[in-house]
Protein backbone atom coordinates (compact mmCIF):
# COMPACT_ATOMS: atom_id res chain seq x y z
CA UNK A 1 4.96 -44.25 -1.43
CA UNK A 2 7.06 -41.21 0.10
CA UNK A 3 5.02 -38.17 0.99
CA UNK A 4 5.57 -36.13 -2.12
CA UNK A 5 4.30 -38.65 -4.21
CA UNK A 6 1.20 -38.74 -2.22
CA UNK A 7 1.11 -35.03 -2.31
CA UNK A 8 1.76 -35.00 -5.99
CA UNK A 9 -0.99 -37.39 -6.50
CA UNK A 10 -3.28 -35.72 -4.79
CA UNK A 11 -2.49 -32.59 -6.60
CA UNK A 12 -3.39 -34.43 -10.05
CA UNK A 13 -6.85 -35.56 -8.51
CA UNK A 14 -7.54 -32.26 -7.27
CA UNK A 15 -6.95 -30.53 -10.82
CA UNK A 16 -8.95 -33.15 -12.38
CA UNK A 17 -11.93 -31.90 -10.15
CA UNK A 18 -11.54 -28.48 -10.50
CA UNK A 19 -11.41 -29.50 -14.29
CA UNK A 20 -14.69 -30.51 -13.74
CA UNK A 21 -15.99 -27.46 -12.05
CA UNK A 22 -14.91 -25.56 -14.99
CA UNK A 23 -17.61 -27.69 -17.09
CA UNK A 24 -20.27 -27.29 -14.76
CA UNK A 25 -20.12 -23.37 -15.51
CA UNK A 26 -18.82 -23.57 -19.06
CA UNK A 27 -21.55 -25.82 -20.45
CA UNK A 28 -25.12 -25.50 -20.27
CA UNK A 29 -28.54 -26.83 -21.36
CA UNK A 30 -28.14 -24.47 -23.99
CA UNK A 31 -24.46 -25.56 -25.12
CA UNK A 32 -21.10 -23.96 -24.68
CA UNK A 33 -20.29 -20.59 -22.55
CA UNK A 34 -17.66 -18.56 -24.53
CA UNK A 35 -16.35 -15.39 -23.29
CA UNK A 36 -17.19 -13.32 -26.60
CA UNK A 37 -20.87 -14.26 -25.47
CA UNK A 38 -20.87 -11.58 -22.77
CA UNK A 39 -20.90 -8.55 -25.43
CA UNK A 40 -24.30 -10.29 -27.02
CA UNK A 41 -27.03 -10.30 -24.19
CA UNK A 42 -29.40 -12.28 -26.52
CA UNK A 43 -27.04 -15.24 -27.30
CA UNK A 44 -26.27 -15.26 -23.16
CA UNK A 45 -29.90 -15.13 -22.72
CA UNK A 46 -30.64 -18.14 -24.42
CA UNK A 47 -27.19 -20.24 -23.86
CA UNK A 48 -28.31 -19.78 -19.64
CA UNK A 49 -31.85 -20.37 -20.18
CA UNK A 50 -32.35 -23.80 -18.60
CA UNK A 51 -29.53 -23.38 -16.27
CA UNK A 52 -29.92 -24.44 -12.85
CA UNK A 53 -29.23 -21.89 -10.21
CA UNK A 54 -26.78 -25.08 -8.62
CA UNK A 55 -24.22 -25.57 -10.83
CA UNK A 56 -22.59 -22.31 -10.33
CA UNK A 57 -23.05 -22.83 -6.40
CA UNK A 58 -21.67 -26.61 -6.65
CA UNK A 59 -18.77 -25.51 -9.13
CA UNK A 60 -17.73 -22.96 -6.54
CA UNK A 61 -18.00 -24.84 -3.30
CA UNK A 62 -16.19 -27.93 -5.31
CA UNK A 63 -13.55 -26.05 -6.55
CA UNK A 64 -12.66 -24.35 -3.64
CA UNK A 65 -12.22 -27.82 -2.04
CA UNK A 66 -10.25 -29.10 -5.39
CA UNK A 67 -7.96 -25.88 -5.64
CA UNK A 68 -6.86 -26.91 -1.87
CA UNK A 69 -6.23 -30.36 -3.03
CA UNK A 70 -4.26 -29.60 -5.74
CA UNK A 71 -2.22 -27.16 -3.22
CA UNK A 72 -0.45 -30.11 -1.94
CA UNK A 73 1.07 -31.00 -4.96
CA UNK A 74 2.48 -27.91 -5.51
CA UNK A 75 3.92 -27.39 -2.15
CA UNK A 76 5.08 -30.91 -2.46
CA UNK A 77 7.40 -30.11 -5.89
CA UNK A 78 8.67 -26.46 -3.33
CA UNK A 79 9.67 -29.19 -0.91
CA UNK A 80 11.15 -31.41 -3.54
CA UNK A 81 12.92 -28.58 -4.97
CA UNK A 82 14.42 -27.34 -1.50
CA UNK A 83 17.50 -30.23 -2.09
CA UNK A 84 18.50 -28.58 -5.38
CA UNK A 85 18.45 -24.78 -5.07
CA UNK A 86 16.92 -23.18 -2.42
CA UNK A 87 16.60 -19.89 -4.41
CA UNK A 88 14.11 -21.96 -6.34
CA UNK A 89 12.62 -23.49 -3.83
CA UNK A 90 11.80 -20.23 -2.78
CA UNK A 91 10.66 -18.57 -5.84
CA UNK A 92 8.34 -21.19 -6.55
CA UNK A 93 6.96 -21.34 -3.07
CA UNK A 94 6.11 -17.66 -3.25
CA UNK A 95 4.14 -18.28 -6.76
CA UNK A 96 2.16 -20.76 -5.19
CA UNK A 97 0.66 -18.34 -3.17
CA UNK A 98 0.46 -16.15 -6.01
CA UNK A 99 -1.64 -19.07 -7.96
CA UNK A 100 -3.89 -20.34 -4.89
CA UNK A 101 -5.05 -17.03 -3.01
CA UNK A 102 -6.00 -15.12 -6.04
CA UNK A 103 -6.82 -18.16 -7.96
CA UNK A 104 -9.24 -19.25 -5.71
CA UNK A 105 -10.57 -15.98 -5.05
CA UNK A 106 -10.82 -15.54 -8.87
CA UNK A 107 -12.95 -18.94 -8.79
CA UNK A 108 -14.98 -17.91 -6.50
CA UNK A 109 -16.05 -14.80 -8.83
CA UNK A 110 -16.52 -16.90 -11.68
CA UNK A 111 -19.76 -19.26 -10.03
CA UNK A 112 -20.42 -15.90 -8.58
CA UNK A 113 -21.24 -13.76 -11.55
CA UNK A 114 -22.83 -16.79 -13.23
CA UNK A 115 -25.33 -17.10 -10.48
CA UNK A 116 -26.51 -13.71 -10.47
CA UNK A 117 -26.65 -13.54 -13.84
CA UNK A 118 -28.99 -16.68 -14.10
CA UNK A 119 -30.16 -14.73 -10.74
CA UNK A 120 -31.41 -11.51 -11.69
CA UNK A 121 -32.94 -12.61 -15.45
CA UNK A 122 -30.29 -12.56 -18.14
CA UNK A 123 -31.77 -8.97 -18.60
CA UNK A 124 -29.63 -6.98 -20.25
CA UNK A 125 -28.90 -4.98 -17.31
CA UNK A 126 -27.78 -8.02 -15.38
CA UNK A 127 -25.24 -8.62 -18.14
CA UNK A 128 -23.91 -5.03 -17.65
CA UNK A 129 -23.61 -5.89 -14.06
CA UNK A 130 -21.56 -8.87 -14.23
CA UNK A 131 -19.15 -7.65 -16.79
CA UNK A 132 -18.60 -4.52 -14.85
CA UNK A 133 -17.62 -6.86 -11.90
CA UNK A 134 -15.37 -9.30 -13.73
CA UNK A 135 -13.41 -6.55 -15.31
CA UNK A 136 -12.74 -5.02 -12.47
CA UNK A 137 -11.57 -8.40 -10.58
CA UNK A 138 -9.70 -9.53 -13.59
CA UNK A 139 -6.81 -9.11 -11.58
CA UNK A 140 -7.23 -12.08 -9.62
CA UNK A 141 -6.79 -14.23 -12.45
CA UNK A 142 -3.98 -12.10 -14.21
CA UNK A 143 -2.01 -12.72 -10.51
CA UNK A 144 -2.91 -16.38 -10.99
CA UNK A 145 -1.61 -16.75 -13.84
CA UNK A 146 1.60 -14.88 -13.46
CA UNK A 147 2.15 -17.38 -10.65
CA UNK A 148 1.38 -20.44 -12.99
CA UNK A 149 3.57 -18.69 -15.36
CA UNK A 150 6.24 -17.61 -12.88
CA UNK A 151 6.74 -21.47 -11.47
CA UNK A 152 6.65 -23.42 -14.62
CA UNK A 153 9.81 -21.46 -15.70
CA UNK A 154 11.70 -21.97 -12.86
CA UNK A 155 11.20 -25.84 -12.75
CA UNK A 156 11.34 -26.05 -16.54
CA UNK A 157 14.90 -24.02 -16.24
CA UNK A 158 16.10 -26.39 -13.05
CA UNK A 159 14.94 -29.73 -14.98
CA UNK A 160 16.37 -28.98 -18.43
CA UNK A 161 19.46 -27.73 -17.26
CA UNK A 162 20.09 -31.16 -15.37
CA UNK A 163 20.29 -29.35 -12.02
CA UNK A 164 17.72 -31.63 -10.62
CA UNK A 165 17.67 -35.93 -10.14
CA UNK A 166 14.82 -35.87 -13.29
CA UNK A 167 16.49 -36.59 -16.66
CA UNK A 168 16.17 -33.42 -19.10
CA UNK A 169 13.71 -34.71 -21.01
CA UNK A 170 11.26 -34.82 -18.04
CA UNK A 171 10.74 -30.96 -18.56
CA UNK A 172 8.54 -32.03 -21.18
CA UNK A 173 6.21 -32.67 -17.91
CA UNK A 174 5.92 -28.88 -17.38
CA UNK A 175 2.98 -27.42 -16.81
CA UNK A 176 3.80 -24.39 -19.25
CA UNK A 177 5.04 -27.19 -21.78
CA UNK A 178 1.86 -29.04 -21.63
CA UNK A 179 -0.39 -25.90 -21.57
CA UNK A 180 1.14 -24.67 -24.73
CA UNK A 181 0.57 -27.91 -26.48
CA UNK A 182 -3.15 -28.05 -25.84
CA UNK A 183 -3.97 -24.53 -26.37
CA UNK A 184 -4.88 -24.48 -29.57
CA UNK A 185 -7.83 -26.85 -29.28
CA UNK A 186 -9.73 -24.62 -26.74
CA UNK A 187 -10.23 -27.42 -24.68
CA UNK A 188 -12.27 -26.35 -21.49
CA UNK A 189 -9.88 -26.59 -18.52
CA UNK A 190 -6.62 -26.81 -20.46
CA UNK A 191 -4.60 -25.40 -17.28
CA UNK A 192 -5.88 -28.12 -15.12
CA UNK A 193 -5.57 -31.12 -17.92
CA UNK A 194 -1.87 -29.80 -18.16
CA UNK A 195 -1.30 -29.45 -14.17
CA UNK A 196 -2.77 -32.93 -13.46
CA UNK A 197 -0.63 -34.48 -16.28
CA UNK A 198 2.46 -32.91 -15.24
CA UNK A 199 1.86 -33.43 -11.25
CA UNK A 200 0.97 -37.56 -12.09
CA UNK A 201 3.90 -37.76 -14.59
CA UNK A 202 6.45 -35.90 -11.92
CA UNK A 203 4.82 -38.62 -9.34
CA UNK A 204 5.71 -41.46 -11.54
CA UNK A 205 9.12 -40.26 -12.08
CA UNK A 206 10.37 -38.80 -8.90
């Protein structure tokens, strides 16, 4: 197995586990974290009521380990790329720094405002506290998602236009592709089903 397709593996494992840390703050003893829940104090009240303190601590630490994982995959597909079009190879290198700095960053904020939430009481005011804060650090994940956004064109554009050694039809494994497919079922953690699918499937084929 060359390098990449280590790389590209790894990538898939690592989105699968920062798929996971995504549950661990999404879903509680009380059910199902929604972000329409955050302009009702009473329904977050009782949703983090028997949450444990560690779950948003072991969703960050995890996923700060799992966003670096999946990293390699991406840097791997730059590399790949490099052989093809270097203006590509470019373009998407710079968007995976968009995705990973801010992304993990943004991450990071997530556990963050969960555990001081959970923290501080549910009170109201604590509520008033973390939505002040995630609003105005929103733009972490609007940068990571530009990024996402940014590099699934470019490879979807290289693959379907046959300028690559992947048959057309692989830009079907596009993370953009994949992402749109799933949307619709609100499925926590769609962007990391859809980037582990299409880093194992590109592994597989390349």
């Amino acid at each position: 197995m060359t390098a990449i397709k280590i790389c590209l593996l790894l990538g898939a494992i690592g989105h699968v586990l920062c798929r996971h840390c995504d549950c661990i703050i999404t879903y509680t003893p009380g059910g199902r974290f929604d972000f329409g829940m955050l302009q009702d104090n009473t329904k977050m009240a009782a949703l983090f009521e028997n949450a444990p303190l560690k779950n948003p601590l072991v969703s960050i630490l995890l996923g700060v380990a799992s966003m670096t994982v999946e990293l390699l995959g991406y840097l791997a597909l730059c590399s790949w790329m490099q052989q093809f079009s270097p203006v590509a190879a470019r373009i998407m290198l710079v968007c995976t720094v968009v995705m990973f700095v801010p992304g993990v960053v943004h991450h990071v904020f997530c556990g963050t405002v969960e555990w001081f939430y959970i923290r501080l009481g549910r009170t109201e005011e604590a509520r008033q506290v973390i939505l002040e804060f995630f609003k105005k650090t929103m733009s972490t994940m609007l940068a990571c998602f530009v990024g996402f956004l940014v590099f699934s064109v470019v490879l979807l554009v290289m693959v379907a236009m046959g300028l690559t050694a992947l048959p057309r039809w692989a830009c079907l494994l596009n993370l953009l592709v994949l992402f749109a497919v799933m949307a619709p079922f609100r499925i926590v953690g769609t962007l990391n089903i859809a980037g582990a699918l299409m880093l194992a499937g590109l592994c597989i084929l390349l």
